[in-house]
PDB file of N, CA and C in Angstrom:
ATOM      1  N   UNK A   1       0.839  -1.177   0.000  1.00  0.00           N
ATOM      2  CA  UNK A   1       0.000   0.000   0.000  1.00  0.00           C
ATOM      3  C   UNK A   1       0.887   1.244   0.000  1.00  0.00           C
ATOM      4  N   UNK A   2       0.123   2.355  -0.935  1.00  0.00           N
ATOM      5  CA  UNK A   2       1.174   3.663  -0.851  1.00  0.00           C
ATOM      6  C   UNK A   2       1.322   4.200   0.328  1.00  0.00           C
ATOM      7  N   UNK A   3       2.166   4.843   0.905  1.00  0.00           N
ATOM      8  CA  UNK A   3       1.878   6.126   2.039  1.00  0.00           C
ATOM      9  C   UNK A   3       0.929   7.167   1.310  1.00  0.00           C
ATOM     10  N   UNK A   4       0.376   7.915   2.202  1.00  0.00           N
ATOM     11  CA  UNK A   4      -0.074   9.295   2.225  1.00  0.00           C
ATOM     12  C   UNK A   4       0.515  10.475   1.437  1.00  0.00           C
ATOM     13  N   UNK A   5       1.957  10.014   1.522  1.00  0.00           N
ATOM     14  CA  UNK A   5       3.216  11.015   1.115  1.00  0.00           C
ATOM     15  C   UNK A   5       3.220  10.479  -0.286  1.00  0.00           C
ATOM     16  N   UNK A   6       3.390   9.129  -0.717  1.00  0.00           N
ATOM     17  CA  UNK A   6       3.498   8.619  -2.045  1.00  0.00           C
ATOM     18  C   UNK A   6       1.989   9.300  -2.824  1.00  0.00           C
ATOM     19  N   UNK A   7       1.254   9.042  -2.498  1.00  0.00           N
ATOM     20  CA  UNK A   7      -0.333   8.986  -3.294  1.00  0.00           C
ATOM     21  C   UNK A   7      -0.320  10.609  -3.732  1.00  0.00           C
ATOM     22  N   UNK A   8       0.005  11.571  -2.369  1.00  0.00           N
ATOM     23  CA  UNK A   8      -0.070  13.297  -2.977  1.00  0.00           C
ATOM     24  C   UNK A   8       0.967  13.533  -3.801  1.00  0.00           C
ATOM     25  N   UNK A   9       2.362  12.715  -3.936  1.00  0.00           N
ATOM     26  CA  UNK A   9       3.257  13.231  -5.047  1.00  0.00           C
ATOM     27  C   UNK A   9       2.361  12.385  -6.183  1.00  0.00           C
ATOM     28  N   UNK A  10       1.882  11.110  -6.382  1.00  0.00           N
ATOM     29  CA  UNK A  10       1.514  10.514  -7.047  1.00  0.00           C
ATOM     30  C   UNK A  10       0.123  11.710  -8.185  1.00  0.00           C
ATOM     31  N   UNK A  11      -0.165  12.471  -7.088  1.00  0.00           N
ATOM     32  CA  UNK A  11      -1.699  13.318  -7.875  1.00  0.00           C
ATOM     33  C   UNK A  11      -1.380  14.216  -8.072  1.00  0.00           C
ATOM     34  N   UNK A  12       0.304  14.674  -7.586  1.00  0.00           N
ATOM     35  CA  UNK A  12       0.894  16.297  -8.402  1.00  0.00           C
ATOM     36  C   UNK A  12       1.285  16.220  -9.697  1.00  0.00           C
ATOM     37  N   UNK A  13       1.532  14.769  -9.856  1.00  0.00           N
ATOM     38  CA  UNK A  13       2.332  14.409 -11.182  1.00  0.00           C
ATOM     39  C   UNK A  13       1.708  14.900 -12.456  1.00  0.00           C
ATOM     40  N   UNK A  14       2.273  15.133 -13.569  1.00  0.00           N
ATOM     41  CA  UNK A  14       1.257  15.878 -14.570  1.00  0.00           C
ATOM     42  C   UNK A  14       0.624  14.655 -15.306  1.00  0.00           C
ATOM     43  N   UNK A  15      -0.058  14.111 -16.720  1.00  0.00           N
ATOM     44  CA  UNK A  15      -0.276  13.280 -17.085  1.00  0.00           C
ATOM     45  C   UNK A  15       1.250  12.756 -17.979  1.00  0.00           C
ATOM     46  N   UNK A  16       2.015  13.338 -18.671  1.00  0.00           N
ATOM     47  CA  UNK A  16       2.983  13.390 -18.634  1.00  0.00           C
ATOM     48  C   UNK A  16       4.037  12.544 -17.711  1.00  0.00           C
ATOM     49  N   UNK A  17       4.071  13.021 -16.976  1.00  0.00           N
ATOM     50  CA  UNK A  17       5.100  12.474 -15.236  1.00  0.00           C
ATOM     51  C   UNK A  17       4.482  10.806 -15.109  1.00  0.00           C
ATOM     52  N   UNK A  18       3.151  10.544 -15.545  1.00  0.00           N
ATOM     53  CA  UNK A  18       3.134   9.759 -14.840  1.00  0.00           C
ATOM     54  C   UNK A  18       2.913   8.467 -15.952  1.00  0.00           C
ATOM     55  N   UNK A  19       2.670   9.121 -16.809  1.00  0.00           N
ATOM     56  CA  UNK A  19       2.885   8.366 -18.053  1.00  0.00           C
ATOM     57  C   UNK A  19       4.084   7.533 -18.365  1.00  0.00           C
ATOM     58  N   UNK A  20       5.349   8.410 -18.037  1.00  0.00           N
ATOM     59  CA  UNK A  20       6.574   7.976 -17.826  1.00  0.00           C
ATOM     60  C   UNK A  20       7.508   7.075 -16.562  1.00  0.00           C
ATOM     61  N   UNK A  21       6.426   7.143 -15.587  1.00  0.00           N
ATOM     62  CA  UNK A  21       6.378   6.184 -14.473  1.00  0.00           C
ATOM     63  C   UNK A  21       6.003   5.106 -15.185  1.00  0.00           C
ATOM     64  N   UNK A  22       4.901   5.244 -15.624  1.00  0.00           N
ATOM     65  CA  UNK A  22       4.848   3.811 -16.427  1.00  0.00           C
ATOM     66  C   UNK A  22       4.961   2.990 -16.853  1.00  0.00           C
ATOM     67  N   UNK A  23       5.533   4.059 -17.788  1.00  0.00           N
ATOM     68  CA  UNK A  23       6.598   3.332 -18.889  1.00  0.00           C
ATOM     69  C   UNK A  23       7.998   2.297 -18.391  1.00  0.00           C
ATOM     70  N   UNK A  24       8.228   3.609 -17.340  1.00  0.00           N
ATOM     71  CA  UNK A  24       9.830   2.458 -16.638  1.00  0.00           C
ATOM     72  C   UNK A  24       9.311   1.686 -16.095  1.00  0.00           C
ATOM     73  N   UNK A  25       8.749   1.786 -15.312  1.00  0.00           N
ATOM     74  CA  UNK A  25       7.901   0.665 -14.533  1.00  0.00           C
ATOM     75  C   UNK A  25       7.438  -0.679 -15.600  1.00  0.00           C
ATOM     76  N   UNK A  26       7.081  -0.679 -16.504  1.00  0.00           N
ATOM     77  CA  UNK A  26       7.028  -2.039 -17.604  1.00  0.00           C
ATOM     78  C   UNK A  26       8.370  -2.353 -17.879  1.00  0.00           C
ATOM     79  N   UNK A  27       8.715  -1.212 -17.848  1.00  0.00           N
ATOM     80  CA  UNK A  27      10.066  -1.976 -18.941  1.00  0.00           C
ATOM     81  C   UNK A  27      10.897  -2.988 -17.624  1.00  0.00           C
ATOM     82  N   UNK A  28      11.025  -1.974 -16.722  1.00  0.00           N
ATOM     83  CA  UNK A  28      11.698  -2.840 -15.519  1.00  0.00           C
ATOM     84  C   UNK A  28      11.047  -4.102 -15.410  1.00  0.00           C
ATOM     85  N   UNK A  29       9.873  -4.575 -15.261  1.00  0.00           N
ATOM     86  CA  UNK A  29       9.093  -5.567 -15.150  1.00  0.00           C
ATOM     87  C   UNK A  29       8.783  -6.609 -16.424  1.00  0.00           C
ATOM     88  N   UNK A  30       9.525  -6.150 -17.525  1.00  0.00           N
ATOM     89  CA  UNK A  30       8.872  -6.643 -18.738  1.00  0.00           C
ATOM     90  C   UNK A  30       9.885  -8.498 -18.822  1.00  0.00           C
ATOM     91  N   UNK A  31      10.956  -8.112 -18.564  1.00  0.00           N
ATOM     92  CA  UNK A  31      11.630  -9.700 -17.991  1.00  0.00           C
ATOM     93  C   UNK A  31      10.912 -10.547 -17.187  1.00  0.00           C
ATOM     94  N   UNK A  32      10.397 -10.207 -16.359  1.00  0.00           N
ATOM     95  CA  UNK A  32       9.874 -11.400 -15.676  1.00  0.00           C
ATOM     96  C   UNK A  32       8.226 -11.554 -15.970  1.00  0.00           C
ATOM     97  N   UNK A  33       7.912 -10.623 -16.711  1.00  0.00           N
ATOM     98  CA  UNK A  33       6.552 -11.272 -17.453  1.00  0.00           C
ATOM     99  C   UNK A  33       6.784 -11.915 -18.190  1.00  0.00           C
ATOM    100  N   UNK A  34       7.698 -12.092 -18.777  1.00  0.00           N
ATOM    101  CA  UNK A  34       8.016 -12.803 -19.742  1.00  0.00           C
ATOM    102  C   UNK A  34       9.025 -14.071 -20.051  1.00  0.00           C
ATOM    103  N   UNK A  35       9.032 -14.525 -17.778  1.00  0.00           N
ATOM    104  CA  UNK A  35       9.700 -15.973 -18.229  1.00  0.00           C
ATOM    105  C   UNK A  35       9.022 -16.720 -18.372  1.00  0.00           C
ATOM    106  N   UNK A  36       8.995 -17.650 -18.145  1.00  0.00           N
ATOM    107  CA  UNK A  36       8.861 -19.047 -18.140  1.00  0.00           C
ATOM    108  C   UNK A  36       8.198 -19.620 -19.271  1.00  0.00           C
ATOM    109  N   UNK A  37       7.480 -20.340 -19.365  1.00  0.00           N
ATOM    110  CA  UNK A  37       6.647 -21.441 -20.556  1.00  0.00           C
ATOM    111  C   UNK A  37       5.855 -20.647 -21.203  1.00  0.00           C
ATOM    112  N   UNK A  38       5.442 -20.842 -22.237  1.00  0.00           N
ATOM    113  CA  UNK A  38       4.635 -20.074 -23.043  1.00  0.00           C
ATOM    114  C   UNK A  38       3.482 -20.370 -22.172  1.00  0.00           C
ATOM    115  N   UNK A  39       3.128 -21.153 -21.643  1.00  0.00           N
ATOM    116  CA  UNK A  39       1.747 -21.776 -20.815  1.00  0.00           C
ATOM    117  C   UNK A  39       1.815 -20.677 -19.460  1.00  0.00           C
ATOM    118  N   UNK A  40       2.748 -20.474 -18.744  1.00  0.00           N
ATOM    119  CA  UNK A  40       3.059 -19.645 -17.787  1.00  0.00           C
ATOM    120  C   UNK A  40       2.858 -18.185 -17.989  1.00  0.00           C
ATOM    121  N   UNK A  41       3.774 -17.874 -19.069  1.00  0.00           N
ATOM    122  CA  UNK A  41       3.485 -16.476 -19.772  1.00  0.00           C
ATOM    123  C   UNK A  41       2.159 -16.081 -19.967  1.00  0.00           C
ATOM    124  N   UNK A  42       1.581 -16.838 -20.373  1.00  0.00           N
ATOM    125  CA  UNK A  42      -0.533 -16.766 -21.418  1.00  0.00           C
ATOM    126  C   UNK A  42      -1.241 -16.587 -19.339  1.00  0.00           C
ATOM    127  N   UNK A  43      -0.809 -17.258 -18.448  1.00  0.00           N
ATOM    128  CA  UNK A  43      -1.617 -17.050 -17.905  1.00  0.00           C
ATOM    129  C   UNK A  43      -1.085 -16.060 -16.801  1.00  0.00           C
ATOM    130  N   UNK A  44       0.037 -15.420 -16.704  1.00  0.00           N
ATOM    131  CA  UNK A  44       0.334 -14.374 -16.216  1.00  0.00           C
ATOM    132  C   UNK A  44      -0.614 -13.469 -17.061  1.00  0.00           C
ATOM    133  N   UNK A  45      -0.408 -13.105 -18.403  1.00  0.00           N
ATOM    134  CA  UNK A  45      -0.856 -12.173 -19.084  1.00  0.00           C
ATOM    135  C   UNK A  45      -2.812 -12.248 -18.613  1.00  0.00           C
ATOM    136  N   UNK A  46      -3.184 -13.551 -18.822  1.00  0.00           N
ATOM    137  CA  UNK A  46      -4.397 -13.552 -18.384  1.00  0.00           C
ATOM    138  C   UNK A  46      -5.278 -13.019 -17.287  1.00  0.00           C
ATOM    139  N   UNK A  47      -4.253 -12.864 -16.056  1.00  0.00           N
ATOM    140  CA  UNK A  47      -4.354 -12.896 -14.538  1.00  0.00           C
ATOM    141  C   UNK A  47      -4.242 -11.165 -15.229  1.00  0.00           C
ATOM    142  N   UNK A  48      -3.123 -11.056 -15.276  1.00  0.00           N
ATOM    143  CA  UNK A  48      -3.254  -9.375 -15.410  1.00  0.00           C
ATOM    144  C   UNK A  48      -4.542  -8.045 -16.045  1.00  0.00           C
ATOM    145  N   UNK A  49      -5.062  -9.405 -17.292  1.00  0.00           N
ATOM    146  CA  UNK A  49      -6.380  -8.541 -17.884  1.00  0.00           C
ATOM    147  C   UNK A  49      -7.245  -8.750 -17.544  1.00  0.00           C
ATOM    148  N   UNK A  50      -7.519 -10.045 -16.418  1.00  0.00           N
ATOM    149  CA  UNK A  50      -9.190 -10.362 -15.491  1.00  0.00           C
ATOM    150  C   UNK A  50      -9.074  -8.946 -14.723  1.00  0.00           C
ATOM    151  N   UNK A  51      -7.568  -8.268 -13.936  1.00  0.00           N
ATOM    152  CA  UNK A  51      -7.292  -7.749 -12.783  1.00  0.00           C
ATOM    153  C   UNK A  51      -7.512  -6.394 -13.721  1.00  0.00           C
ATOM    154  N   UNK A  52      -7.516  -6.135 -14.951  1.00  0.00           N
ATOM    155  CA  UNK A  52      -7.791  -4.760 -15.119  1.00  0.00           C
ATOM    156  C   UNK A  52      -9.196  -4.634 -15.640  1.00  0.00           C
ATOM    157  N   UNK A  53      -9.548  -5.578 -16.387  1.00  0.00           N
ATOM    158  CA  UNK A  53     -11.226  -5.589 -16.550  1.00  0.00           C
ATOM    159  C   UNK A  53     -11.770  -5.617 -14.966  1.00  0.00           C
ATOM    160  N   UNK A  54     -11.042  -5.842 -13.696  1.00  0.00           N
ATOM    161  CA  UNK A  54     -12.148  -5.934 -12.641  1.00  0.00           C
ATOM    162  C   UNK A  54     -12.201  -3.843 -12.361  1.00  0.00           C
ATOM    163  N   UNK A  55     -11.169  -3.829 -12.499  1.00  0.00           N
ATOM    164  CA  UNK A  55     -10.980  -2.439 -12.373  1.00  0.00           C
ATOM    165  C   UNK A  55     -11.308  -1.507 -12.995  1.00  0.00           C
ATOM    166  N   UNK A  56     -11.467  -1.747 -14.341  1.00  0.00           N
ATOM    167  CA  UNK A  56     -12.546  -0.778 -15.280  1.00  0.00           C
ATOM    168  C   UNK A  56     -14.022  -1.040 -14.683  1.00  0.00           C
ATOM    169  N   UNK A  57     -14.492  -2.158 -14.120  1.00  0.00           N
ATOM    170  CA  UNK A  57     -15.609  -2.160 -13.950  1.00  0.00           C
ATOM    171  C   UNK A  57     -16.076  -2.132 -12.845  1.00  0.00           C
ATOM    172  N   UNK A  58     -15.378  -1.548 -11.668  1.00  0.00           N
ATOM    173  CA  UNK A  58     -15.588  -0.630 -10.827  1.00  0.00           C
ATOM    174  C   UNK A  58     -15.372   0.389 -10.997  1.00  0.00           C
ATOM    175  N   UNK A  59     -14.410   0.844 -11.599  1.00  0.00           N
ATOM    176  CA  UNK A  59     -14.497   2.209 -11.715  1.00  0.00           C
ATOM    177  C   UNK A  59     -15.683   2.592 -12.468  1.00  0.00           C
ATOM    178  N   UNK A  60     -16.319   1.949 -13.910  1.00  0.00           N
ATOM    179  CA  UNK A  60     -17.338   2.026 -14.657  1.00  0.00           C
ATOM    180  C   UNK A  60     -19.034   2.539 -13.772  1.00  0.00           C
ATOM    181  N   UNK A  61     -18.562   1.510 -12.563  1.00  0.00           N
ATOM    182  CA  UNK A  61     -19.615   1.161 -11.437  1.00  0.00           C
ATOM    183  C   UNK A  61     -19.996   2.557 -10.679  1.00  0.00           C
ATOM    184  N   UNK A  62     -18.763   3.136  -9.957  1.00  0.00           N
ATOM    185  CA  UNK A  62     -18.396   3.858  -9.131  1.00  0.00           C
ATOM    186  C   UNK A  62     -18.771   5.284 -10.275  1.00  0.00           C
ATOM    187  N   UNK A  63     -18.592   5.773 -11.535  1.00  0.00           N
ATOM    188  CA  UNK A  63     -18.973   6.471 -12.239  1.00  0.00           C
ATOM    189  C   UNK A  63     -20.323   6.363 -12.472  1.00  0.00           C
ATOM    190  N   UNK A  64     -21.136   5.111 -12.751  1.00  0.00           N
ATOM    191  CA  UNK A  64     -22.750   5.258 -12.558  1.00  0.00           C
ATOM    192  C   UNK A  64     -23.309   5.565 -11.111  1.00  0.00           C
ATOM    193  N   UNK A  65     -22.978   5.072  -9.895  1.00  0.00           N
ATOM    194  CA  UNK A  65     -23.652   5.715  -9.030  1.00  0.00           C
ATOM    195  C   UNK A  65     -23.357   6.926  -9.118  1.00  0.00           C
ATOM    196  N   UNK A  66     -22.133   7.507  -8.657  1.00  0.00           N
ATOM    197  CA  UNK A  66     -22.117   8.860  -9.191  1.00  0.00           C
ATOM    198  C   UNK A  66     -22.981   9.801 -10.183  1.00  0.00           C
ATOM    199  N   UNK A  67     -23.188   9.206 -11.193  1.00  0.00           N
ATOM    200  CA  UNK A  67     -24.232  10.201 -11.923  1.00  0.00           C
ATOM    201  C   UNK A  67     -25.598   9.718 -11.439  1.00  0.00           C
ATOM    202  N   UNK A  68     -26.118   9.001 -10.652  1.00  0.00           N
ATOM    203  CA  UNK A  68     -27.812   8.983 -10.622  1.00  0.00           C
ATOM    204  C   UNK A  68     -27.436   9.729  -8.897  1.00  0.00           C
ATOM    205  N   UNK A  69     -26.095  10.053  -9.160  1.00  0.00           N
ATOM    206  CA  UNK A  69     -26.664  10.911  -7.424  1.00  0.00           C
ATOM    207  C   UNK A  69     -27.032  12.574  -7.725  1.00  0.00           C
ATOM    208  N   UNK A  70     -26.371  12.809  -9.109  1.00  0.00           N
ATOM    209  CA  UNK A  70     -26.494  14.236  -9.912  1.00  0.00           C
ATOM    210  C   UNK A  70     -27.782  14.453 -10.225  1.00  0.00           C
TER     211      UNK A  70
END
């Protein structure tokens, strides 16, 4: 979990700044997504897009209550 201190530099960042966090951040990580078995690899990659489809669709969620409270 972030600190308090991480999350407010995290929301000063421009879109820019953080775009480029990103970016290093894959690249640093892009080796070890990419050991093992092709069978290993497919379901790392898999695990990763259940975990961002769950997250678009809360956030999706969290944006409809929001508008029927408007």
């Amino acid at each position: 979990m972030l600190s308090q201190q991480q999350l407010e530099q995290y929301r000063q960042m421009t879109p820019s700044e953080r775009l480029s966090l990103s970016l290093r951040m894959l690249r640093e990580q892009w080796p070890c997504l990419m050991e093992g078995s092709k069978e290993r690899v497919d379901r790392k990659f898999a695990l990763l897009n259940q975990q961002n489809d769950e997250r678009n669709q809360a956030l999706l969620a969290g944006m409809a209550r929001l508008r029927k409270t408007q």
